[in-house]
Structure formats: C-alpha cells, structure tokens
C-alpha atoms as a PDB file:
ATOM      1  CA  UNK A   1      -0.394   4.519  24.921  1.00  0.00           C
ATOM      2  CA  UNK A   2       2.645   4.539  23.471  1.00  0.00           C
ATOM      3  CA  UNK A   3       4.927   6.319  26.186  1.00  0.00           C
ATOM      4  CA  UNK A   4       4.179   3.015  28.543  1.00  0.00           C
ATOM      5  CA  UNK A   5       6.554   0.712  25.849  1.00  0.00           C
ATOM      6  CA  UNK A   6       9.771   3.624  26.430  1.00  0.00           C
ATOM      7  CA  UNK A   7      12.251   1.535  27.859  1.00  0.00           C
ATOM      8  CA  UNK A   8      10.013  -2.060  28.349  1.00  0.00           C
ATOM      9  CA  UNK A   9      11.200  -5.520  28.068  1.00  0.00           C
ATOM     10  CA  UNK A  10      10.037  -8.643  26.828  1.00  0.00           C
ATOM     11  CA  UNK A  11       8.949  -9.986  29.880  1.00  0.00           C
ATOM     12  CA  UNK A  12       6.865  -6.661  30.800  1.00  0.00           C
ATOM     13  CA  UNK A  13       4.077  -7.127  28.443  1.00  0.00           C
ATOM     14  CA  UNK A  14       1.137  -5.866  29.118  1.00  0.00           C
ATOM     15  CA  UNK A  15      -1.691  -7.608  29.092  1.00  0.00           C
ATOM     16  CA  UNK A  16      -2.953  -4.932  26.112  1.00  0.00           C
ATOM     17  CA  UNK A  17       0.090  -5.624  23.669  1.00  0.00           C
ATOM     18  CA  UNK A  18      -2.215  -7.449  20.463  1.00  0.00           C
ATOM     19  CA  UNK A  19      -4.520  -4.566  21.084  1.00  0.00           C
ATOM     20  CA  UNK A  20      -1.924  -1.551  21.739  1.00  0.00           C
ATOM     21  CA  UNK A  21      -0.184  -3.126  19.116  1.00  0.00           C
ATOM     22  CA  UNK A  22      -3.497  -3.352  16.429  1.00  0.00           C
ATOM     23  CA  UNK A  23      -4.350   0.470  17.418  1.00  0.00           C
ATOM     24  CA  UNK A  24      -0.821   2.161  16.368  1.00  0.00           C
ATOM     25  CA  UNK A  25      -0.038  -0.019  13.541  1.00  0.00           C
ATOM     26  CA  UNK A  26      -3.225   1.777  11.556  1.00  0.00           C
ATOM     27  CA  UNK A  27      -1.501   5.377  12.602  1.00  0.00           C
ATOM     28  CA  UNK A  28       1.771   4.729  12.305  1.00  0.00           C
ATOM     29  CA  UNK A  29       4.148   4.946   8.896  1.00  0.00           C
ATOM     30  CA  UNK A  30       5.102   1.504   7.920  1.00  0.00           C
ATOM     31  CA  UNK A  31       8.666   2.338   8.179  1.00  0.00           C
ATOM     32  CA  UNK A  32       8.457   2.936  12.106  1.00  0.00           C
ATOM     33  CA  UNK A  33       6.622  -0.494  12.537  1.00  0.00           C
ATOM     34  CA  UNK A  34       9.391  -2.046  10.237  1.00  0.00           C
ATOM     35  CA  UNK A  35      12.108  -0.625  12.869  1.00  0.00           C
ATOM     36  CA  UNK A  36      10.461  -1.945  15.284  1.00  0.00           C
ATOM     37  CA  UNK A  37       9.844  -5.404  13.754  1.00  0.00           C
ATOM     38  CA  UNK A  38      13.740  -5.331  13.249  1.00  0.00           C
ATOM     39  CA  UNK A  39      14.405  -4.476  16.685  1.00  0.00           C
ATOM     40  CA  UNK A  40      11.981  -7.814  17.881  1.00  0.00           C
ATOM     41  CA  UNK A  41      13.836  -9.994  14.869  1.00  0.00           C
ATOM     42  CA  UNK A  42      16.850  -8.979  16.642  1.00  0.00           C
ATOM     43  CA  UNK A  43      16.483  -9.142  20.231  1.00  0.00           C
ATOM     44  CA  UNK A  44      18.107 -11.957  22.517  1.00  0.00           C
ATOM     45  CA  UNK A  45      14.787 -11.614  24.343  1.00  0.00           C
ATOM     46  CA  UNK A  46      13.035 -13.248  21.668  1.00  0.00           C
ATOM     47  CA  UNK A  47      12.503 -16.501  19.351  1.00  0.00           C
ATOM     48  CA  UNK A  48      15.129 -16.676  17.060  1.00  0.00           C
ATOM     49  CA  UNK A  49      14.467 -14.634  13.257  1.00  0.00           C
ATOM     50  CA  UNK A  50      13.524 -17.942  11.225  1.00  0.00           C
ATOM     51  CA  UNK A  51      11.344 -19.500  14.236  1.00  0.00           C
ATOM     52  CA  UNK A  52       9.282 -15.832  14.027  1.00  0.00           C
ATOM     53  CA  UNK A  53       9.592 -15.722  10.391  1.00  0.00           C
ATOM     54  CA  UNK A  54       8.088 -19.301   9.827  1.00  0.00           C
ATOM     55  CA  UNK A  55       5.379 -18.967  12.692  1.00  0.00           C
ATOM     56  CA  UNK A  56       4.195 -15.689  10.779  1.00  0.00           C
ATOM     57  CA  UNK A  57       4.349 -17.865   7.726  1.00  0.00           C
ATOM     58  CA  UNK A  58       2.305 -20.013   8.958  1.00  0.00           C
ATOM     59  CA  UNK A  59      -0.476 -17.639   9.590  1.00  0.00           C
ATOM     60  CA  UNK A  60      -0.129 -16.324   6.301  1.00  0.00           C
ATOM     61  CA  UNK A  61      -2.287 -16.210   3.138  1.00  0.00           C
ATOM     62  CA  UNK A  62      -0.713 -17.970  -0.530  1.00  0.00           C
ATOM     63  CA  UNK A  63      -0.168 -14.125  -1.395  1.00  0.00           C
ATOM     64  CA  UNK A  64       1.632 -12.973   1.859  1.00  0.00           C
ATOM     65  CA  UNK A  65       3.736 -16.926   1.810  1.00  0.00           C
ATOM     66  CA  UNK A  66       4.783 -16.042  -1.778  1.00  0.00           C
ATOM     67  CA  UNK A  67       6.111 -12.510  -1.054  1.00  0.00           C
ATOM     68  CA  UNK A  68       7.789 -13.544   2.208  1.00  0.00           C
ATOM     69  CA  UNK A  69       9.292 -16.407  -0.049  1.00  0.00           C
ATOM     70  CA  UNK A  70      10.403 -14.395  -2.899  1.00  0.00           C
ATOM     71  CA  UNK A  71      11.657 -11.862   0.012  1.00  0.00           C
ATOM     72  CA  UNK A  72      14.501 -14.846   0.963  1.00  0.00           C
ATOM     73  CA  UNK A  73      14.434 -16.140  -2.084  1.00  0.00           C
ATOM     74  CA  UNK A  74      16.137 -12.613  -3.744  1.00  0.00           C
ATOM     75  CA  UNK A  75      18.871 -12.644  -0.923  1.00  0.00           C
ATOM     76  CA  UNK A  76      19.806 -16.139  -1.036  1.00  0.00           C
ATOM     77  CA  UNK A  77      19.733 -16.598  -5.067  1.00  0.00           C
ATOM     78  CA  UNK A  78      17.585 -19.586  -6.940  1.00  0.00           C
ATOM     79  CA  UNK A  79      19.913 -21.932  -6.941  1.00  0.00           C
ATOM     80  CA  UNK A  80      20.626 -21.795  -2.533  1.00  0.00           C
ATOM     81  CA  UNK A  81      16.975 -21.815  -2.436  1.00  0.00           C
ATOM     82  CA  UNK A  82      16.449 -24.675  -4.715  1.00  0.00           C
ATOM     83  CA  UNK A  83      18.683 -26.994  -2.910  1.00  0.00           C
ATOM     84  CA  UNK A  84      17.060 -25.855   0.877  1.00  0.00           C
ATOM     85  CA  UNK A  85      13.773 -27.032  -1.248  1.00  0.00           C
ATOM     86  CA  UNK A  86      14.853 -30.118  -2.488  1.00  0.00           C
ATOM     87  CA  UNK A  87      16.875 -30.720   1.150  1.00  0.00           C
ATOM     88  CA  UNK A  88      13.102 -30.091   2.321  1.00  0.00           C
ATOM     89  CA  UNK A  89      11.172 -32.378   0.396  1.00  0.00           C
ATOM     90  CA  UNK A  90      10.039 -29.264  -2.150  1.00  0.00           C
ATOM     91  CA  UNK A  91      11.661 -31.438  -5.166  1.00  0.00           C
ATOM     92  CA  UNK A  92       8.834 -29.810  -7.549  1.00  0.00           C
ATOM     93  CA  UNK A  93       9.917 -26.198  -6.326  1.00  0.00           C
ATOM     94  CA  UNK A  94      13.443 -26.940  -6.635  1.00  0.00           C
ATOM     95  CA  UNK A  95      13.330 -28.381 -10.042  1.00  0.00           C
ATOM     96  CA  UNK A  96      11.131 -24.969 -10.936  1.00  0.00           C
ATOM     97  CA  UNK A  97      14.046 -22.438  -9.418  1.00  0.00           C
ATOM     98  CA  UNK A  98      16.637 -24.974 -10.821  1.00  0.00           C
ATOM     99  CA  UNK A  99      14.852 -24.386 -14.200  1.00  0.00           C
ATOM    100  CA  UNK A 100      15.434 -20.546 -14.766  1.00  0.00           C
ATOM    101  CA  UNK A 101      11.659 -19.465 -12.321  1.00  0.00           C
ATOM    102  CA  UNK A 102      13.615 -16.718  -9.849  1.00  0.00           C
ATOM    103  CA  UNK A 103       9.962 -16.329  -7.983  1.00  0.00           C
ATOM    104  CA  UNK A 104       7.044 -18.628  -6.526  1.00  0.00           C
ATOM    105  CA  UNK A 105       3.765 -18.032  -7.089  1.00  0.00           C
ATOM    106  CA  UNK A 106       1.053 -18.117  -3.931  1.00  0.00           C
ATOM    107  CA  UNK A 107       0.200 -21.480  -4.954  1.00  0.00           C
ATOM    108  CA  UNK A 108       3.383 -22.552  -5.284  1.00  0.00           C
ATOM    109  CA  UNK A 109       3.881 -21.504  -1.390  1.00  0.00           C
ATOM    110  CA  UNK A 110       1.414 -22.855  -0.100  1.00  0.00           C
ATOM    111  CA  UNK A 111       3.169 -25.977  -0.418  1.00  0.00           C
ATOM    112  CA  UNK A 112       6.016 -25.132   1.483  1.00  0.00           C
ATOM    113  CA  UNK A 113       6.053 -25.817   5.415  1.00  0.00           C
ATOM    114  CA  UNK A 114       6.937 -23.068   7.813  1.00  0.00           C
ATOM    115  CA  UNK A 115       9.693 -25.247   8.836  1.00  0.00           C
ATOM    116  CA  UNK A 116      11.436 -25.207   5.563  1.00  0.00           C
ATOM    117  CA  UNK A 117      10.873 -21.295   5.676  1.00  0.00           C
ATOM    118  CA  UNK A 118      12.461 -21.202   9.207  1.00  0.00           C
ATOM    119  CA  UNK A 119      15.382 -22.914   7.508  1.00  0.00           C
ATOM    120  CA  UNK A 120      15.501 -21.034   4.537  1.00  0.00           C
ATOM    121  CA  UNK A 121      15.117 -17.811   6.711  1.00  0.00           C
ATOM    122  CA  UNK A 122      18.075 -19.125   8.909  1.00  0.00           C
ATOM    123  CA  UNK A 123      20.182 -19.424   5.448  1.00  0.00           C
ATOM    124  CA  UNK A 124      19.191 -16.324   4.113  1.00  0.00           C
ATOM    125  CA  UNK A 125      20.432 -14.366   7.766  1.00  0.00           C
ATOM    126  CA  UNK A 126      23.706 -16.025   7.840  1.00  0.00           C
ATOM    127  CA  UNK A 127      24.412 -15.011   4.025  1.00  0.00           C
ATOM    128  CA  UNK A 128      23.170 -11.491   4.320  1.00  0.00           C
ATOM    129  CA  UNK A 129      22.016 -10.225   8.054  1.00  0.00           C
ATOM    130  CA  UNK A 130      20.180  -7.176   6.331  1.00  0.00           C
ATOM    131  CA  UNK A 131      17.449  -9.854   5.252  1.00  0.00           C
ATOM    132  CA  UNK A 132      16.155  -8.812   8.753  1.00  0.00           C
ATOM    133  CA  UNK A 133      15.047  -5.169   7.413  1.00  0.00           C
ATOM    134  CA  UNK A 134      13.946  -6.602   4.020  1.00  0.00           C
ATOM    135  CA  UNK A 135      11.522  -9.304   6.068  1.00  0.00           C
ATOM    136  CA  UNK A 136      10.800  -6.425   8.712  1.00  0.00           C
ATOM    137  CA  UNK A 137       9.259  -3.912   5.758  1.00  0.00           C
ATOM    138  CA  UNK A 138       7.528  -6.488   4.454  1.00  0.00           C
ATOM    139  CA  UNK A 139       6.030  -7.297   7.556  1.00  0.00           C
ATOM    140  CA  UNK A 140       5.192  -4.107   8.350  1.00  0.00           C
ATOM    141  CA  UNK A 141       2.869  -3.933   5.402  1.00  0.00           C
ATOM    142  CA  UNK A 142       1.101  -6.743   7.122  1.00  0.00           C
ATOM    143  CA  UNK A 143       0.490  -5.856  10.775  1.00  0.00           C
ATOM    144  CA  UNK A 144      -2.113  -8.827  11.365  1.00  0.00           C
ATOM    145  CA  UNK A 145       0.148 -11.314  10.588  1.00  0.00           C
ATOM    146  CA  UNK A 146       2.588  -9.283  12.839  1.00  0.00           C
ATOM    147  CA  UNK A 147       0.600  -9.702  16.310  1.00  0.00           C
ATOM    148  CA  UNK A 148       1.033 -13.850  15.529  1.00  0.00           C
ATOM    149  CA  UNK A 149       4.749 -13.211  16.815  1.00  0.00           C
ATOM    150  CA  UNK A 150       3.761 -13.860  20.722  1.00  0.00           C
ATOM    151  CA  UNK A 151       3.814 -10.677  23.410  1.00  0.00           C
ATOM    152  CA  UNK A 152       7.743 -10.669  24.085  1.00  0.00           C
ATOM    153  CA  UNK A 153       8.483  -9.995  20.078  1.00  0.00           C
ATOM    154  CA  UNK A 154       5.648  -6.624  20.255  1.00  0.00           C
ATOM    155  CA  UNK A 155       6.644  -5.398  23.201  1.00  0.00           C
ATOM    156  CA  UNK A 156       9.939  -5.167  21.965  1.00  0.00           C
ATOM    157  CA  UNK A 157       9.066  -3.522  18.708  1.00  0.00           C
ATOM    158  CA  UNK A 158       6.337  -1.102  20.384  1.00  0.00           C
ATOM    159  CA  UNK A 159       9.241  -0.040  22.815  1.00  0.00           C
ATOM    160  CA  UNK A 160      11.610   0.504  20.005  1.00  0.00           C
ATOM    161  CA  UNK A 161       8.851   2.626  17.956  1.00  0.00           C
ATOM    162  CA  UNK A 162       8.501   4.761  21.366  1.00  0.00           C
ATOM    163  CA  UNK A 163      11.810   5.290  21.341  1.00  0.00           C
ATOM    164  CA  UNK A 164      12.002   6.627  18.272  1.00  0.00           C
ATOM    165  CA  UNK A 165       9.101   8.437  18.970  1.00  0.00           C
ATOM    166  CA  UNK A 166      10.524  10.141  21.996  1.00  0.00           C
ATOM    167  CA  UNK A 167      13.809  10.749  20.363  1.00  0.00           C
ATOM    168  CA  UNK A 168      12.893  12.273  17.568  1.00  0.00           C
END
C-alpha cells in the first residue's frame, strides 16, 4: 500500500488516502507518522501550518485542544500567548496566563476558536520553526484528528513515510 505514496504529490491523491492513511497509522511507530506530518506542515503544496493546525483544532476534543494549546503555548511563553488571547477576545485566558497559570486546562480550550489557534500557531512558527515537529509528534499520537487535514496534506506525509520506508 505504501510503495504507491514513493515519490506522490499533493495533487495525486488517491481516492483511498483517509483509508490508506487510517490502516498504517495503527502499524506504524508514531515517530514515522510525526515525519511525515512535518513533511505535510511543511510543504508549499499544502494549507499553510496554522490554517492545518486550527482546522485539526477544530475537530478536536477539550483534552486534545488543551495539549495542542499548551504545545504553542511552551514555545511562545505565557506572556506572547496571553496578549494573542486578549488580541483574540480570550480576555479571561489572558488574565489567567498573565496571572502566573503557564497551561490551559481542556475546559479552558474549549473556549478558544480555531482561528485564534491558527494565529497563535502562526506566532509560535515565526518565533521558533521547530514548533512544526513539536505539533507533528503530538499529532501523531492522534491519527483521527490527523485525516481532518484534507487529501493533499496525507498524501504528502504517506509519501514522506514511504520514503523513509524505502530508504531505510
């Protein structure tokens, strides 16, 4: 299954991609689906990093928003994040990371809109570009929330994870 991803592109999914997708991510070590998460955060041929981040935010459970949260929150620092909250309209979040709280709880995120996480996600990549591999392992720990990326964003990490399949 996996040999037809060596060498794809975005716009060559196949029509099997959720399901190809689904099948290797219960086989395969989490660090090979983070790579290839990386590789899709990265590519030109997909959405930008915070538009994927906030779309798979927006799928997400309180648990998965808060450690996706706390994820950008620990690159950018509480105080960044507190003023992208309050810019956001999050003035009860801000006032908490203002206040000495360095983490959100899952109720706590599920007040926050996957726009503000696209922006905060967008912050957090200019300030430190490794946030992609932090948010990619996370990810990769949560494959369902993974196939909400569209068919262009797997096909690019299921063609990186061949590669490093084949290579190695």
């Amino acid at each position: 299954m996996l040999q037809q991803y060596s060498g794809a592109q975005a716009g060559q999914a196949p029509d099997t991609v959720q399901d190809d997708f689904d099948q290797l991510s219960q086989t395969a070590p989490p660090s090979a689906l983070a790579d290839g998460l990386a590789a899709a955060f990265r590519s030109d041929q997909t959405p930008a990093f915070g538009q994927m981040v906030a779309q798979m935010f927006g799928n997400a459970n309180g648990q998965q928003r808060a450690g996706i949260l706390n994820t950008l929150i620990s690159t950018l620092g509480p105080a960044i994040a507190a003023q992208l909250f309050a810019k956001g309209g999050l003035s009860g979040l801000a006032g908490l990371l203002s206040g000495g709280q360095t983490e959100v709880t899952p109720e706590q995120a599920e007040q926050v809109s996957p726009e503000a996480v696209q922006e905060i996600a967008e912050h957090a990549e200019r300030k430190d570009p490794s946030i992609i591999d932090q948010v990619s392992n996370f990810y990769a720990e949560h494959p369902t929330l993974v196939k909400t990326i569209g068919a262009a964003a797997l096909t690019i990490a299921l063609a990186k994870i061949a590669e490093r399949q084949y290579k190695g």
